[in-house]
PDB file of N, CA and C in Angstrom:
ATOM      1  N   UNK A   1     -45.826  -7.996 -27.947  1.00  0.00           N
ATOM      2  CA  UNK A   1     -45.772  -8.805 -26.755  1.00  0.00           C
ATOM      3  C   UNK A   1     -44.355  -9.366 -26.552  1.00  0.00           C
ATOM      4  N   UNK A   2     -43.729  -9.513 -27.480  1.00  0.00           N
ATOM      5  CA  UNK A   2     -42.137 -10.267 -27.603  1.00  0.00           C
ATOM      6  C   UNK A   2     -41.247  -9.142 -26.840  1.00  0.00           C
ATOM      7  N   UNK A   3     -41.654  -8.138 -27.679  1.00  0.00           N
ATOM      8  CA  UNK A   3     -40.761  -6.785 -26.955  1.00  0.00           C
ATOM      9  C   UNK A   3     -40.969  -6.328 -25.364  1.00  0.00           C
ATOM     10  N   UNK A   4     -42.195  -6.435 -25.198  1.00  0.00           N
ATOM     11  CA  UNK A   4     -42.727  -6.207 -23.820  1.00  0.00           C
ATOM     12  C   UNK A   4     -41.913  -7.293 -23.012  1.00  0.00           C
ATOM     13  N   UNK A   5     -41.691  -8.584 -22.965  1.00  0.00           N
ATOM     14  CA  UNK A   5     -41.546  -9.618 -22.609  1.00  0.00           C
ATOM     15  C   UNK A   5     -39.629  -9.825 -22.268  1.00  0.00           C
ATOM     16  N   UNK A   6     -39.521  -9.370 -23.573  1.00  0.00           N
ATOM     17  CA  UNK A   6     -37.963  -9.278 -23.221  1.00  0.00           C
ATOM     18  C   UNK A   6     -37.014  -7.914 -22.769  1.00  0.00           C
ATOM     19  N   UNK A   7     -38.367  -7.182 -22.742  1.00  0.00           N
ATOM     20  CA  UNK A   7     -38.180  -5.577 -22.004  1.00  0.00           C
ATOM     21  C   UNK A   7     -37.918  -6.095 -20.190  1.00  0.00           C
ATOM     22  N   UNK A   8     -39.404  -6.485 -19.842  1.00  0.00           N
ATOM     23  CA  UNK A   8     -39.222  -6.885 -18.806  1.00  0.00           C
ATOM     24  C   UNK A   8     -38.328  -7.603 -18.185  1.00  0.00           C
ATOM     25  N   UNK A   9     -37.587  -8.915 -19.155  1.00  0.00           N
ATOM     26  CA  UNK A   9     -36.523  -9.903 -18.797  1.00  0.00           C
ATOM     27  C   UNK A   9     -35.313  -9.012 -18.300  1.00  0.00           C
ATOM     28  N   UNK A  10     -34.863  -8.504 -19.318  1.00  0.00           N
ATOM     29  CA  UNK A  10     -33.931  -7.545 -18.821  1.00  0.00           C
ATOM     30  C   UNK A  10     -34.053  -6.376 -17.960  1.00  0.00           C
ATOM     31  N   UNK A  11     -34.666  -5.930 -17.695  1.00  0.00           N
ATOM     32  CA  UNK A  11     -34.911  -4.762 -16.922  1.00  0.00           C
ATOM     33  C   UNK A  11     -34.648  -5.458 -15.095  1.00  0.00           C
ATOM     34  N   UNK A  12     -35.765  -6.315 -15.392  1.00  0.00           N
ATOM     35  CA  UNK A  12     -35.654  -7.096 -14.105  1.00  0.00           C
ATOM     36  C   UNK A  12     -34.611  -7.859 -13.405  1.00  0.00           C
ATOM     37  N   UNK A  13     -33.705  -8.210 -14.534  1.00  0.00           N
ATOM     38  CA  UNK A  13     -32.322  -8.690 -14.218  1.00  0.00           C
ATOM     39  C   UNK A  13     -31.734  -7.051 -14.172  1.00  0.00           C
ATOM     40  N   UNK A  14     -31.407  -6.535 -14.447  1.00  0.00           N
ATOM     41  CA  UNK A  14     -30.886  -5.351 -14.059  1.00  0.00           C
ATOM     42  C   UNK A  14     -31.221  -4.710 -12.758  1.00  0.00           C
ATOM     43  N   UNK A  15     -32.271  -4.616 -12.554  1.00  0.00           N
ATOM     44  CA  UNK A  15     -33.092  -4.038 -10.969  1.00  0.00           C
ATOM     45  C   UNK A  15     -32.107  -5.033 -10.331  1.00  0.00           C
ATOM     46  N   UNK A  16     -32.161  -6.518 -10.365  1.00  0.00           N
ATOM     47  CA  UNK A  16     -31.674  -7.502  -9.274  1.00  0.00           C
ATOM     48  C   UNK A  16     -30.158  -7.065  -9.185  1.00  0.00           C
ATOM     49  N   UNK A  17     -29.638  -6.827 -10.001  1.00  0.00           N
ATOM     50  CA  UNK A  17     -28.620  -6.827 -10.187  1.00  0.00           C
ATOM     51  C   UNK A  17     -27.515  -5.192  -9.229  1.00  0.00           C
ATOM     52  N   UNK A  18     -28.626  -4.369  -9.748  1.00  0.00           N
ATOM     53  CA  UNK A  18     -28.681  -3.181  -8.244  1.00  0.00           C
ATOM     54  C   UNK A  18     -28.726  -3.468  -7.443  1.00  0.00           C
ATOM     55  N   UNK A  19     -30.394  -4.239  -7.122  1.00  0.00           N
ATOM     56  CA  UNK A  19     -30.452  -4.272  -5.686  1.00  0.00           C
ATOM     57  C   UNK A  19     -29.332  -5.005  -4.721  1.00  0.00           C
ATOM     58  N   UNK A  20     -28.556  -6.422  -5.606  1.00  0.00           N
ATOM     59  CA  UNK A  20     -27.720  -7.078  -5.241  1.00  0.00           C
ATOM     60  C   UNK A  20     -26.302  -6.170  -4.800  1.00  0.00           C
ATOM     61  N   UNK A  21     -26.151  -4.993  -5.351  1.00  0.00           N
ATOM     62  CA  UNK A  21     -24.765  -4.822  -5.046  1.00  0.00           C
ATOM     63  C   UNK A  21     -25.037  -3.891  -4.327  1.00  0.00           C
ATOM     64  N   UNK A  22     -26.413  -2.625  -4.028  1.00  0.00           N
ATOM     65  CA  UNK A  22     -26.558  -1.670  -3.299  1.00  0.00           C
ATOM     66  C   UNK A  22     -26.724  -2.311  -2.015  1.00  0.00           C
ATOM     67  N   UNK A  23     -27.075  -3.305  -1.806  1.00  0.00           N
ATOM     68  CA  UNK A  23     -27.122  -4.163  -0.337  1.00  0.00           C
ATOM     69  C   UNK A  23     -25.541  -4.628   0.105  1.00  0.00           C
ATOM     70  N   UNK A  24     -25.282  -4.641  -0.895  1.00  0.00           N
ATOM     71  CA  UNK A  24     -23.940  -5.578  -0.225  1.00  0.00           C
ATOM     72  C   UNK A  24     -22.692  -4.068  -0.248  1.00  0.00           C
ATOM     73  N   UNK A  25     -23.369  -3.189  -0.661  1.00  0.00           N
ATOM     74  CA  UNK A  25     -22.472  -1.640  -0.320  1.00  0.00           C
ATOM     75  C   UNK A  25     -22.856  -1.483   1.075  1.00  0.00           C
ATOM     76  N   UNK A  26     -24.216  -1.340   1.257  1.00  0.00           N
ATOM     77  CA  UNK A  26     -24.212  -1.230   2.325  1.00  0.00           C
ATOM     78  C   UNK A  26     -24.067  -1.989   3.699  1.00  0.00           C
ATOM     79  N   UNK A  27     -23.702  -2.906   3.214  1.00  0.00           N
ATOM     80  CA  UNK A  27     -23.457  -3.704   4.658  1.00  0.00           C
ATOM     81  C   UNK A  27     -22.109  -3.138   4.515  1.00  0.00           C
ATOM     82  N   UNK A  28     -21.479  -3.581   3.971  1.00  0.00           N
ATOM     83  CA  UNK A  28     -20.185  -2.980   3.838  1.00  0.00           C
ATOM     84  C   UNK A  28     -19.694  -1.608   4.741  1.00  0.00           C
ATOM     85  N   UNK A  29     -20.685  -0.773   4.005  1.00  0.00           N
ATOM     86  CA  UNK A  29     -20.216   0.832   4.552  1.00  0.00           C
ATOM     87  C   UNK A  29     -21.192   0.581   6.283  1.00  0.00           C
ATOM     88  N   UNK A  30     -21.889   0.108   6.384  1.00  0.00           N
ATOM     89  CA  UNK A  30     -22.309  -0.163   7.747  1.00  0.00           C
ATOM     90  C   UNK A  30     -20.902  -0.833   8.399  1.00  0.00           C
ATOM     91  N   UNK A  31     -20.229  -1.865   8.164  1.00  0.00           N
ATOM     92  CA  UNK A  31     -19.292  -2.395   8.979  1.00  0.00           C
ATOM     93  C   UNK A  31     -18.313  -1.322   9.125  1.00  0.00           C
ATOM     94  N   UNK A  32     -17.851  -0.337   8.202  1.00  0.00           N
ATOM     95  CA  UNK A  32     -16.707   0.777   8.415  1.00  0.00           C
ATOM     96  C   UNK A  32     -17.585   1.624   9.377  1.00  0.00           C
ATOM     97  N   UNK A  33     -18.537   2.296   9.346  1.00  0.00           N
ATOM     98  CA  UNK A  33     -19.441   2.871  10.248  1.00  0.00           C
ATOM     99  C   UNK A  33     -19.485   2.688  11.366  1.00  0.00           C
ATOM    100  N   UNK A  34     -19.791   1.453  12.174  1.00  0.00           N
ATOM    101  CA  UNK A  34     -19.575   1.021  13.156  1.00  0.00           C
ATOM    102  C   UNK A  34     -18.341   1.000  13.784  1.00  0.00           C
ATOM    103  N   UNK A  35     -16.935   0.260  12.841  1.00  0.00           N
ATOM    104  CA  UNK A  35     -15.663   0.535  13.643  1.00  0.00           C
ATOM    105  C   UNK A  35     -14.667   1.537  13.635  1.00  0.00           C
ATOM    106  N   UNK A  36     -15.780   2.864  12.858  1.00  0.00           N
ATOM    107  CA  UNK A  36     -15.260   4.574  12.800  1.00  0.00           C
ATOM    108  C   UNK A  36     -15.832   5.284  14.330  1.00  0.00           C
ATOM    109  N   UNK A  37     -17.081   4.533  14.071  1.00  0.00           N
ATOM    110  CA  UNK A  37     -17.787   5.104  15.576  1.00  0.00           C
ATOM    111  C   UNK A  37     -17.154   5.756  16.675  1.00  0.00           C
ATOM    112  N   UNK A  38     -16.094   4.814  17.252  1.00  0.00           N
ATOM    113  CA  UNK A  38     -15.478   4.692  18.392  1.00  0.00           C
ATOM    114  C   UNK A  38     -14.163   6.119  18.393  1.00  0.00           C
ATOM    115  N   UNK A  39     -14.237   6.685  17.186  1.00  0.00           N
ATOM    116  CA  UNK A  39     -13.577   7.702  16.953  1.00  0.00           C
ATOM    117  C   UNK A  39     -14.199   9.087  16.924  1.00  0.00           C
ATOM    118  N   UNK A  40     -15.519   9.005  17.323  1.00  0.00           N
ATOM    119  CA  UNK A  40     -16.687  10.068  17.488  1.00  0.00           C
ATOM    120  C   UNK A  40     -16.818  10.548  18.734  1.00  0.00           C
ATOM    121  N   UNK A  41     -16.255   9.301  19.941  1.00  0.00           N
ATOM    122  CA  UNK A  41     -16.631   9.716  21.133  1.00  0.00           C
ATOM    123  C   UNK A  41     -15.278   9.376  22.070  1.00  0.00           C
ATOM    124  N   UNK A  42     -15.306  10.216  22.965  1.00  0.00           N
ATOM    125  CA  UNK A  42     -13.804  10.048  24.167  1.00  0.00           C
ATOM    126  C   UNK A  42     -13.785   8.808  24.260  1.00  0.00           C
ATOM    127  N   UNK A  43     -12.502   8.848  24.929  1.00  0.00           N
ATOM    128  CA  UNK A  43     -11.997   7.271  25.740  1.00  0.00           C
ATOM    129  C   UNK A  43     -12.369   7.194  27.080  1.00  0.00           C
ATOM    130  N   UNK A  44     -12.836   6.583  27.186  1.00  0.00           N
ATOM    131  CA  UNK A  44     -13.172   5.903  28.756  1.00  0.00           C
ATOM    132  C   UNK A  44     -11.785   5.608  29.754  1.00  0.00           C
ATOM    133  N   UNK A  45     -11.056   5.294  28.990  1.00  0.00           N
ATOM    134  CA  UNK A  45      -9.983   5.087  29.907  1.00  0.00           C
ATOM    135  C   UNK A  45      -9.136   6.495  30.552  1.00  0.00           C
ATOM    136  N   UNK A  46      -9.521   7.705  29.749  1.00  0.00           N
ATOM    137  CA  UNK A  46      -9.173   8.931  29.990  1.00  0.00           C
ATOM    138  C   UNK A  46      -9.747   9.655  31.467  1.00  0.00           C
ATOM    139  N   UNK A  47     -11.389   9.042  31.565  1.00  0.00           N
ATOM    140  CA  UNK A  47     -12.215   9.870  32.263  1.00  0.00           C
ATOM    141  C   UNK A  47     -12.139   8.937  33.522  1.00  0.00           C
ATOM    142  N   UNK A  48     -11.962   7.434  33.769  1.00  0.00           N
ATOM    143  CA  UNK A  48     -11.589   6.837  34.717  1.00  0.00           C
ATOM    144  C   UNK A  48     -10.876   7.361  36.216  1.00  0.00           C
ATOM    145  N   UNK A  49      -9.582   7.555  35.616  1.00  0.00           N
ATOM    146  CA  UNK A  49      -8.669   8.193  36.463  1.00  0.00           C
ATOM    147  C   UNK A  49      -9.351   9.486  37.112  1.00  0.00           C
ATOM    148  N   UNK A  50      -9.424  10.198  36.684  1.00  0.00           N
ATOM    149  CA  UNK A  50     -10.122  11.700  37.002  1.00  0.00           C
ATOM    150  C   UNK A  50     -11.226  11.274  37.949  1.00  0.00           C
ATOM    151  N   UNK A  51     -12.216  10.600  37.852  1.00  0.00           N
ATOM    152  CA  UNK A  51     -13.181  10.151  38.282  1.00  0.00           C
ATOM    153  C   UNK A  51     -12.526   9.595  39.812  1.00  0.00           C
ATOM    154  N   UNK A  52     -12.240   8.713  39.337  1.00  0.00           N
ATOM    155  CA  UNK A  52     -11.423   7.861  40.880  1.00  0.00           C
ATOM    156  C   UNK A  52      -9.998   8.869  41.529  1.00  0.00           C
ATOM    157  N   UNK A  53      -9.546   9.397  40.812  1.00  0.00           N
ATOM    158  CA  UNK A  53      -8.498  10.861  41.869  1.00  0.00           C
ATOM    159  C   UNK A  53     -10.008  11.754  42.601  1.00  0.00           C
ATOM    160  N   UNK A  54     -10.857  11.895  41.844  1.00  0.00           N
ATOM    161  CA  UNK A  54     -11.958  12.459  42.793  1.00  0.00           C
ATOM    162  C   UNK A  54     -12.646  12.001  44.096  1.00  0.00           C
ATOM    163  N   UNK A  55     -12.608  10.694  43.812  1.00  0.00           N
ATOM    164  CA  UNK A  55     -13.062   9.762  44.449  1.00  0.00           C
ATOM    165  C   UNK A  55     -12.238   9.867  45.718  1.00  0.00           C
ATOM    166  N   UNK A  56     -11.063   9.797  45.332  1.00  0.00           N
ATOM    167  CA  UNK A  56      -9.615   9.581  46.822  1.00  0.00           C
ATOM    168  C   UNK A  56      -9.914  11.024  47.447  1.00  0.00           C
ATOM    169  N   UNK A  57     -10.027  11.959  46.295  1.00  0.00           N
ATOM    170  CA  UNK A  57      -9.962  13.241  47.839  1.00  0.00           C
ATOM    171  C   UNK A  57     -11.279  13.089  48.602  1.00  0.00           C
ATOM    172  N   UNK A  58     -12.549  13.050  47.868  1.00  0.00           N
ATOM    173  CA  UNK A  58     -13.435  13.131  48.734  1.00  0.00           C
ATOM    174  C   UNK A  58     -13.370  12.024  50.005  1.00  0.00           C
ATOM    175  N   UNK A  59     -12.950  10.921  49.558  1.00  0.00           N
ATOM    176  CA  UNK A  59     -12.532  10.107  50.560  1.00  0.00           C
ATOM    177  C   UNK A  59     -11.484  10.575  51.556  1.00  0.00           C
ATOM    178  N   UNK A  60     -10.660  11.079  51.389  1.00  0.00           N
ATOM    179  CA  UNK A  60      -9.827  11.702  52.256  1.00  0.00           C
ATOM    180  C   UNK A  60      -9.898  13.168  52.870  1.00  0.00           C
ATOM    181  N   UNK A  61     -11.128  13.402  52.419  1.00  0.00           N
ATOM    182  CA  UNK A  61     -11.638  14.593  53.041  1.00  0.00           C
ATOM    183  C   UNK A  61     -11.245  15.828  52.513  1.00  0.00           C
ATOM    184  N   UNK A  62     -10.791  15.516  51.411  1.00  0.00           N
ATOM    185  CA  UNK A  62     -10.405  16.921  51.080  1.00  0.00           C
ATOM    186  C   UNK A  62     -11.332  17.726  49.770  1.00  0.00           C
ATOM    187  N   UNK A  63     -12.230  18.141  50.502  1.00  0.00           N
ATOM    188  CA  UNK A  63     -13.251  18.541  49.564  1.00  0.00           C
ATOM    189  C   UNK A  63     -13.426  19.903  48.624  1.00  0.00           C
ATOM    190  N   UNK A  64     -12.445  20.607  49.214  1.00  0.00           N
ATOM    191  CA  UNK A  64     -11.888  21.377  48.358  1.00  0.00           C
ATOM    192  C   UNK A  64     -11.045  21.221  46.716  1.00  0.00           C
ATOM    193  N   UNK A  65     -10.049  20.383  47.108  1.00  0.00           N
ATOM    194  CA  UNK A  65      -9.312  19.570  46.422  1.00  0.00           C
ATOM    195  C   UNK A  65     -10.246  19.114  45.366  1.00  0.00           C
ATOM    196  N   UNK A  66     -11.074  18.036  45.996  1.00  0.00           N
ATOM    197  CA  UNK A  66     -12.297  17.326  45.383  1.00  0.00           C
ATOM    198  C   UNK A  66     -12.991  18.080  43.966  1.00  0.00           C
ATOM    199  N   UNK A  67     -13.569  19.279  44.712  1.00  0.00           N
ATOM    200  CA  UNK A  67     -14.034  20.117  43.477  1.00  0.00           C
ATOM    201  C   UNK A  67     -13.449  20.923  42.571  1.00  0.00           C
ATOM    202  N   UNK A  68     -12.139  21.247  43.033  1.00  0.00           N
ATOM    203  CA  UNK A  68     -11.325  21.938  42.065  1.00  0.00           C
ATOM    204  C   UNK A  68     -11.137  21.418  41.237  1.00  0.00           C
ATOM    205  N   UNK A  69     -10.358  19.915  41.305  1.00  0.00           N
ATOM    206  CA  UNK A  69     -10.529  18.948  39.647  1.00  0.00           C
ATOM    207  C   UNK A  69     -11.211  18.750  39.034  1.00  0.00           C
ATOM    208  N   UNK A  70     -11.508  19.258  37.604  1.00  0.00           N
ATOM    209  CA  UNK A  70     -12.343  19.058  36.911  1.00  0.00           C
ATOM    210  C   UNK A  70     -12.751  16.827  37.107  1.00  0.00           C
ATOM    211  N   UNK A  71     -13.918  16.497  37.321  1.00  0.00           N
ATOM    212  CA  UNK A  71     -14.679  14.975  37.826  1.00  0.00           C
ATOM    213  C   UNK A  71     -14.472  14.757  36.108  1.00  0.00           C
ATOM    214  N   UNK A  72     -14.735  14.999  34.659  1.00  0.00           N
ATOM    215  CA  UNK A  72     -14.774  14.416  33.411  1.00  0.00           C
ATOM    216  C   UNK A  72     -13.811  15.244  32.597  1.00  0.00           C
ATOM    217  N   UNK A  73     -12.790  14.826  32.439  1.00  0.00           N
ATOM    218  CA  UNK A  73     -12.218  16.005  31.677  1.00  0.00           C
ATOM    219  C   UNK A  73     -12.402  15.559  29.946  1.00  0.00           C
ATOM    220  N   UNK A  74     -13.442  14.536  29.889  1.00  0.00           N
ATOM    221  CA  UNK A  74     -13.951  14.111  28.617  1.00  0.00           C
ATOM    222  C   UNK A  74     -14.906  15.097  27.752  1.00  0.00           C
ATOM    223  N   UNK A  75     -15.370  16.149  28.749  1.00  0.00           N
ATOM    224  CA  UNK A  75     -16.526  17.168  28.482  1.00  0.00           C
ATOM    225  C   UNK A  75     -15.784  18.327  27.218  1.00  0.00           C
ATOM    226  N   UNK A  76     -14.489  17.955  27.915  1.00  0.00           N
ATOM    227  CA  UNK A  76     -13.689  19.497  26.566  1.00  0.00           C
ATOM    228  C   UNK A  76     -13.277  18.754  25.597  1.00  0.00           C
ATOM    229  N   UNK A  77     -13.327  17.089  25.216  1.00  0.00           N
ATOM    230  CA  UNK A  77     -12.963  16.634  24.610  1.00  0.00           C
ATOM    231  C   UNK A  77     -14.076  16.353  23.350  1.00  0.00           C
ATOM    232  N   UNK A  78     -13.271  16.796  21.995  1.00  0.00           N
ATOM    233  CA  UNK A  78     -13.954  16.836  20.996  1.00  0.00           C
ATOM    234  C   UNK A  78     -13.502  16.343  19.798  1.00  0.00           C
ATOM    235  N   UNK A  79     -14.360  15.477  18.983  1.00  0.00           N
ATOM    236  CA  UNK A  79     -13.404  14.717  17.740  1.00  0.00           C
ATOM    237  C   UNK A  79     -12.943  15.455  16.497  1.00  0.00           C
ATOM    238  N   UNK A  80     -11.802  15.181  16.210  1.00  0.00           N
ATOM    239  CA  UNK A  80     -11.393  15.618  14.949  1.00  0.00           C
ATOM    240  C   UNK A  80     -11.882  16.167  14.052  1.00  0.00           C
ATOM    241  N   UNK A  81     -12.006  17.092  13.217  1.00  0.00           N
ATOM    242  CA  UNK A  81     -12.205  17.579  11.478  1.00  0.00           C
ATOM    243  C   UNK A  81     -12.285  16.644  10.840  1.00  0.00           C
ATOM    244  N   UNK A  82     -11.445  15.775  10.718  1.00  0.00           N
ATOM    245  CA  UNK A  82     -11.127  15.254   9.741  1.00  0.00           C
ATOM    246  C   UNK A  82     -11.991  13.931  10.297  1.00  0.00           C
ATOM    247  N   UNK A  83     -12.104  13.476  11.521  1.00  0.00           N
ATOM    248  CA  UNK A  83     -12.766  12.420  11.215  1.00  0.00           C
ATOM    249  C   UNK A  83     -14.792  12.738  11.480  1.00  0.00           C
ATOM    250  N   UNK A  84     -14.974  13.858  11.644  1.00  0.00           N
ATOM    251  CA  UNK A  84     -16.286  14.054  11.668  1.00  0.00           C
ATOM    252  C   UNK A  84     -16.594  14.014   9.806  1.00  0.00           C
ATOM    253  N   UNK A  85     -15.610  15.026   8.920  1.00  0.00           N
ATOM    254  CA  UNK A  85     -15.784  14.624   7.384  1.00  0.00           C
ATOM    255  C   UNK A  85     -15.872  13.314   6.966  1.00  0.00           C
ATOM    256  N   UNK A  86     -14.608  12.337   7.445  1.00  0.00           N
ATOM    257  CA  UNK A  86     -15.027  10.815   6.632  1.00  0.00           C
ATOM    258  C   UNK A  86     -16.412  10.021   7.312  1.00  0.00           C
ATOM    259  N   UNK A  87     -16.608  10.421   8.483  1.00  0.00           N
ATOM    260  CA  UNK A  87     -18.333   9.934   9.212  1.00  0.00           C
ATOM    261  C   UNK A  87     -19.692  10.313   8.388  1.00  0.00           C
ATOM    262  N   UNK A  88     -19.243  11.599   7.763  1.00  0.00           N
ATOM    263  CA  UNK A  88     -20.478  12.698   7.007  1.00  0.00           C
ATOM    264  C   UNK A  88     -20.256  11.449   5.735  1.00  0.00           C
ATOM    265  N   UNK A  89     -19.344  11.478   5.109  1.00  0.00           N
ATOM    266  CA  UNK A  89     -18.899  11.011   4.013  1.00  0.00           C
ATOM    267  C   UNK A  89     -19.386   9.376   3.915  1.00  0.00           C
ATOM    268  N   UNK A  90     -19.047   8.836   4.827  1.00  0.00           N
ATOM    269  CA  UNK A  90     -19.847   7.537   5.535  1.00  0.00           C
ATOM    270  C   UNK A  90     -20.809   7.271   5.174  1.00  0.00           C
ATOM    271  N   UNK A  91     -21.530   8.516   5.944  1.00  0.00           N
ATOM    272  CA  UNK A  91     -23.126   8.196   6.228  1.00  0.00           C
ATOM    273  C   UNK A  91     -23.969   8.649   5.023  1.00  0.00           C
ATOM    274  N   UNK A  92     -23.499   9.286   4.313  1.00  0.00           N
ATOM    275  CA  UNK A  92     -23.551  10.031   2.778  1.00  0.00           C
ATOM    276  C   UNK A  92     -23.812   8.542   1.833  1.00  0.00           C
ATOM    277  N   UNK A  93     -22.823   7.845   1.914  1.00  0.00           N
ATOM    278  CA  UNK A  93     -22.485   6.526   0.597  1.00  0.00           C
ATOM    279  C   UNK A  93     -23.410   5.922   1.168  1.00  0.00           C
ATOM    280  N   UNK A  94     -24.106   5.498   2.484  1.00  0.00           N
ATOM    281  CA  UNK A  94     -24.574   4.628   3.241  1.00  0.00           C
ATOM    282  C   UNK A  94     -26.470   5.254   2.725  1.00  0.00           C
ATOM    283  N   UNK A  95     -26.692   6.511   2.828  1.00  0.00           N
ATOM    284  CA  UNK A  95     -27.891   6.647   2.593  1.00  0.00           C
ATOM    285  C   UNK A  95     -28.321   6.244   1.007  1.00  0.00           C
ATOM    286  N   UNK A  96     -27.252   6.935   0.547  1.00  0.00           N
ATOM    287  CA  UNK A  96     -27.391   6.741  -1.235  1.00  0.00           C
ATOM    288  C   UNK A  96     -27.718   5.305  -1.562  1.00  0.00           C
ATOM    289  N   UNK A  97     -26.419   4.926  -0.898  1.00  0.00           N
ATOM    290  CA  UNK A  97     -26.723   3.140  -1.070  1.00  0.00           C
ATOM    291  C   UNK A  97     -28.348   2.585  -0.733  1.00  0.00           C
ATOM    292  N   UNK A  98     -28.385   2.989   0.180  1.00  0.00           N
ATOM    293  CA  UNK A  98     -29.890   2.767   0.975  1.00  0.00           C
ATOM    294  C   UNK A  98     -31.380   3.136  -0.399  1.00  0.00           C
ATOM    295  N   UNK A  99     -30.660   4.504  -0.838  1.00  0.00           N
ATOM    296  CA  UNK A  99     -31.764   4.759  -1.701  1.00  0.00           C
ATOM    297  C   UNK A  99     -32.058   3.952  -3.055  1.00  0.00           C
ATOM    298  N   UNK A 100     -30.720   3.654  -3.682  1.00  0.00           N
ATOM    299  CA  UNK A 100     -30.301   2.892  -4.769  1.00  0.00           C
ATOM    300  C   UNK A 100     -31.198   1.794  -4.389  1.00  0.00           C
ATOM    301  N   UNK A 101     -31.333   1.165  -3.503  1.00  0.00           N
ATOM    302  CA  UNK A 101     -31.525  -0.089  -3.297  1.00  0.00           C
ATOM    303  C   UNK A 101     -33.532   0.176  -3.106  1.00  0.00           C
ATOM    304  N   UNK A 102     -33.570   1.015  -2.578  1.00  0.00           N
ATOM    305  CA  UNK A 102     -35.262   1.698  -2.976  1.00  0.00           C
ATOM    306  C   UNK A 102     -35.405   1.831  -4.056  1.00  0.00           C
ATOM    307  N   UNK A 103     -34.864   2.707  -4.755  1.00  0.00           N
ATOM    308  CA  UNK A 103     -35.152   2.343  -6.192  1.00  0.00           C
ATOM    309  C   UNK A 103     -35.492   1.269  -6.987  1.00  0.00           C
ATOM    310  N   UNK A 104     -34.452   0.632  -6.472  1.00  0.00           N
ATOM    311  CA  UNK A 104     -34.498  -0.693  -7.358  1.00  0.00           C
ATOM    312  C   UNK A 104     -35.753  -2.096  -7.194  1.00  0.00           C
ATOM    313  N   UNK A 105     -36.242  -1.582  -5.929  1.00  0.00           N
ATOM    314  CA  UNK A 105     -37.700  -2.031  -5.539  1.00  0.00           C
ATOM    315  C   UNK A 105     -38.508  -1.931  -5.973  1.00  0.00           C
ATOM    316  N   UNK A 106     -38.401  -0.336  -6.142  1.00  0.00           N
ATOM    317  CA  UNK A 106     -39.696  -0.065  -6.486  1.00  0.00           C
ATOM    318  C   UNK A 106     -40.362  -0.112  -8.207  1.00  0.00           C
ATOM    319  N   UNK A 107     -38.805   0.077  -8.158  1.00  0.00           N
ATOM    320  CA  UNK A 107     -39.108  -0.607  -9.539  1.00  0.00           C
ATOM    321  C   UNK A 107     -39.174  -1.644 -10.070  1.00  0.00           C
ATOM    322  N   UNK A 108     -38.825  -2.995  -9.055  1.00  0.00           N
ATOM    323  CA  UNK A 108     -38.879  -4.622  -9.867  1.00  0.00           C
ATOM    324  C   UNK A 108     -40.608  -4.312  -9.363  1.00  0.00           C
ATOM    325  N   UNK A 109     -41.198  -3.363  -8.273  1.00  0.00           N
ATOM    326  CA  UNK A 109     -42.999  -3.774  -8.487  1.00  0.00           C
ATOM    327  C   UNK A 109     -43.410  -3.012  -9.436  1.00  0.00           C
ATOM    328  N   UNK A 110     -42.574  -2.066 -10.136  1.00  0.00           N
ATOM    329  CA  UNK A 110     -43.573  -1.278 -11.478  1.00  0.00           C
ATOM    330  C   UNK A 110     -43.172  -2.583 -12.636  1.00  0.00           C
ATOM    331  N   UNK A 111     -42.276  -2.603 -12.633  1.00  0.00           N
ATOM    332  CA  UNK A 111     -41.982  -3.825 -13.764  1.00  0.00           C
ATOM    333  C   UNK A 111     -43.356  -5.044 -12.860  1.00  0.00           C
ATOM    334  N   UNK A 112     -43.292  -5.462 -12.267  1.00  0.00           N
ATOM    335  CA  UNK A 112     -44.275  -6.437 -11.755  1.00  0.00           C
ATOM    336  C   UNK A 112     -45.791  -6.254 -12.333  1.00  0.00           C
ATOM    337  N   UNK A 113     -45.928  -4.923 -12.150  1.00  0.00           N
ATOM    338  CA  UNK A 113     -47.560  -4.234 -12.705  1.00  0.00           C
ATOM    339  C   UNK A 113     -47.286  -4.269 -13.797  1.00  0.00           C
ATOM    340  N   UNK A 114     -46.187  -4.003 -14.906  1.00  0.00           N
ATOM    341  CA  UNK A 114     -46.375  -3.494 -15.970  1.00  0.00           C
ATOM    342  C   UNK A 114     -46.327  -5.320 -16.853  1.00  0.00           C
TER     343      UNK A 114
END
């Protein structure tokens, strides 16, 4: 019973001790996640212009004009190699983390039963 007892003590400080840092990885890799994001998708300030030069010919009647310019030229626009790898890579540490931290649940309730 002594052994059982101080099996559990420690074990359970250990689980906490995961779960404590696999949470705080992942908030972490969530905050880089979020301000990588913005490197996944075009700029808005790119497709603006295009949009509103469309805008002036059709307004000015020139509807030829109008359709010849490509209206989004955001559509051929596509992100980097290199930053679609550190996003994969991201979201990679971010699940693991996620799982670590399952683990470590599920095991402070087997330690709980046991």
């Amino acid at each position: 019973k002594e052994y059982d007892e101080e099996f559990l003590e420690r074990y359970n400080g250990d689980m906490d001790i995961v779960l404590f840092f696999s949470c705080l990885f992942s908030a972490i890799s969530t905050a880089f996640i979020v301000a990588m994001e913005s490197n996944l998708s075009p700029d808005p300030n790119d497709t603006t212009p295009a949009l509103l030069t469309q805008l002036v010919q059709i307004g000015l009647g020139n509807l030829t004009a109008a359709g010849s310019t490509p209206a989004a030229p955001a559509y051929t626009w596509s992100p980097s190699t290199v930053n679609i790898r550190i996003q994969s890579i991201a979201y990679a540490s971010l699940s693991f983390s996620l799982l670590a931290a399952f683990g470590a649940v599920l095991g402070k309730q087997w330690l709980g039963y046991y």
